[in-house]
Protein backbone atom coordinates (compact mmCIF):
# COMPACT_ATOMS: atom_id res chain seq x y z
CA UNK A 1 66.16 -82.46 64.63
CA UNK A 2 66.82 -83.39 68.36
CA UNK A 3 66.11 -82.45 71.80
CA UNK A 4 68.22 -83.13 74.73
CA UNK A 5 67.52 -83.35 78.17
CA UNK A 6 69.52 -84.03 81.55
CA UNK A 7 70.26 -87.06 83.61
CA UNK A 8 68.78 -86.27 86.79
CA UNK A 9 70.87 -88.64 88.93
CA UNK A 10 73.60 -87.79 87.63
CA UNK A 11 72.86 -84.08 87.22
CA UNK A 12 72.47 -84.11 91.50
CA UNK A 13 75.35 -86.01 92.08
CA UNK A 14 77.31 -83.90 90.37
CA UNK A 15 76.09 -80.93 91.93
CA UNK A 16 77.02 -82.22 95.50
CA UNK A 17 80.57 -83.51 94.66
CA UNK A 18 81.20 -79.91 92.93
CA UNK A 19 79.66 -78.27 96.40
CA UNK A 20 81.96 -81.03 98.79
CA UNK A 21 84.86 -79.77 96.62
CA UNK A 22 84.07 -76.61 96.77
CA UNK A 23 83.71 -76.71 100.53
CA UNK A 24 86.98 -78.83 100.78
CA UNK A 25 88.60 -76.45 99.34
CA UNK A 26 87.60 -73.47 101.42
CA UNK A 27 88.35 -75.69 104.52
CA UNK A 28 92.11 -76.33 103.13
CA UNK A 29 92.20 -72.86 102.17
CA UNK A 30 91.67 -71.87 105.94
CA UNK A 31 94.16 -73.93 107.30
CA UNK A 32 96.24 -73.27 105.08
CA UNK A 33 96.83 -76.50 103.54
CA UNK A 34 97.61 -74.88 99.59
CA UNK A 35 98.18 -78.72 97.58
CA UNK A 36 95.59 -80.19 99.55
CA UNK A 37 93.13 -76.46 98.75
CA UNK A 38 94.73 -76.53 95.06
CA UNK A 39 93.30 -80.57 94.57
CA UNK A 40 89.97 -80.18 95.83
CA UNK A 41 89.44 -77.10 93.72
CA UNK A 42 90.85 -78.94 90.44
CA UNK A 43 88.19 -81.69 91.24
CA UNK A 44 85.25 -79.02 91.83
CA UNK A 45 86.29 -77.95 88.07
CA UNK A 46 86.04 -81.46 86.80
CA UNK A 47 82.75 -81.96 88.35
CA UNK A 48 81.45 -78.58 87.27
CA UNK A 49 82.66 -79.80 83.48
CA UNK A 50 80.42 -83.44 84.54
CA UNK A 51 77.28 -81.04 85.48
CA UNK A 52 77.26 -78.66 82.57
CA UNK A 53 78.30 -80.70 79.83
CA UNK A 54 77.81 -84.63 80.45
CA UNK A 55 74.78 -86.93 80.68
CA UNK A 56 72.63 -85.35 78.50
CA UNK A 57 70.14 -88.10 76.66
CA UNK A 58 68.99 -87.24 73.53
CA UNK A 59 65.50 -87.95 71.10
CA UNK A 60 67.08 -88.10 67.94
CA UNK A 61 64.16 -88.49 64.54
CA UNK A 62 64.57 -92.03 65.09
CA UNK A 63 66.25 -93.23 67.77
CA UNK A 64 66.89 -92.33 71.55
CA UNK A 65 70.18 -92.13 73.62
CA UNK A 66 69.78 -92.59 77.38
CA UNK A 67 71.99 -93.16 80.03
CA UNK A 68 72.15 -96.92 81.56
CA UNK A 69 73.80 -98.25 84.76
CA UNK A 70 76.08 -101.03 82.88
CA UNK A 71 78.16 -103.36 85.23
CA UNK A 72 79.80 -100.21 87.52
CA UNK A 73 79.08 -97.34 85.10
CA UNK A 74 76.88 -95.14 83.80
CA UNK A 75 76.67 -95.78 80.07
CA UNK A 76 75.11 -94.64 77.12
CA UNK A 77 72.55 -96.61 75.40
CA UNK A 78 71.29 -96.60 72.02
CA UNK A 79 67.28 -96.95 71.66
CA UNK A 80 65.54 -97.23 68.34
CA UNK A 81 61.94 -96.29 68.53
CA UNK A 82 60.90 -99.36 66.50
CA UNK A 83 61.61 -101.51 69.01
CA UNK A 84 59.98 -99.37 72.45
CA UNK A 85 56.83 -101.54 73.47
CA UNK A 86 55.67 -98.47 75.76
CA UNK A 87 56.87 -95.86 77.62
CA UNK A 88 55.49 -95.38 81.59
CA UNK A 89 55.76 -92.64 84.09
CA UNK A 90 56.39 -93.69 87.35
CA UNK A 91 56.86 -89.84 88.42
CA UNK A 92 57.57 -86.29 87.47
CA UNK A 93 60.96 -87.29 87.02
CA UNK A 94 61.05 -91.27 86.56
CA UNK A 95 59.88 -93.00 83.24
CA UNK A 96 60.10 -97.06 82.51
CA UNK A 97 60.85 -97.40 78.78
CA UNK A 98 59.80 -100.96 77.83
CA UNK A 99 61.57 -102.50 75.20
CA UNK A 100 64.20 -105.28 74.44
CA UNK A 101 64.45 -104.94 78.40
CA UNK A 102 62.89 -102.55 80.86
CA UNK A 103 65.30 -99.03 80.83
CA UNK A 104 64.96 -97.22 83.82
CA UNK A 105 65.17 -92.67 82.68
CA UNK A 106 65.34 -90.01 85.18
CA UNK A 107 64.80 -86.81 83.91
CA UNK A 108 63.84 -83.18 85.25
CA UNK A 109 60.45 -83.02 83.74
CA UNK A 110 59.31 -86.49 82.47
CA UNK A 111 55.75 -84.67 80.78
CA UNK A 112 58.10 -83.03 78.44
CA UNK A 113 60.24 -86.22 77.86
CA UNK A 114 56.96 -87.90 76.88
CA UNK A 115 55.59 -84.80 74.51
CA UNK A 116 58.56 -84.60 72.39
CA UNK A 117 58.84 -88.58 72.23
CA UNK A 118 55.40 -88.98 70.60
CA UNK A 119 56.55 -85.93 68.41
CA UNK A 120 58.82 -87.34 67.01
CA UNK A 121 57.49 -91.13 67.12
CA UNK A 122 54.78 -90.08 65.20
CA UNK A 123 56.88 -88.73 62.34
């Protein structure tokens, strides 16, 4: 059994890079600039593929995949409940998981985050 949820950074930056390309491309489109129109639409597809499909963490039975900022990157990160000291909610969408080091989760509704994590801690 899992759950997944969204990256909420991520999720919004995606959402205004597809909108600039998206806007880009109209612009190009007016002037009638068709490689330049024919890019920027190829790049809103690629970040509509990064907002559906990508950054999603995920509370697996024992163990918890969130997303990180590694070095220059966003990167997945592999949590195992045994070792999470405590969990804390800074707001309704940032939570502070303390465990080997502090991890830093943004998520759309961080009550729900926390609800299925003791679900599933506690089996």
């Amino acid at each position: 059994m899992k759950k997944r949820f969204k990256e909420y950074r991520m999720f919004i930056v995606c959402l205004m890079m597809f909108i600039a390309f998206i806007g880009i491309g109209v612009y190009s489109a007016m002037n009638g600039h068709k490689p330049q129109m024919i890019g920027a639409f190829m790049l809103a597809l690629i970040a509509l593929f990064l907002l559906l499909g990508r950054y999603k963490m995920v509370l697996f039975d024992d163990v918890m995949m969130i997303y990180e900022w590694k070095v220059a990157a966003m990167l997945p990160t592999i949590i195992e409940y045994k070792d999470i000291q405590s969990i804390e909610k800074k707001s309704k969408h940032h939570l502070v998981i303390h465990h080997i080091h502090d991890s830093h989760v943004y998520v759309f509704d961080s009550d729900e985050f926390l609800k299925y994590y003791n679900s599933f801690n506690k089996a």
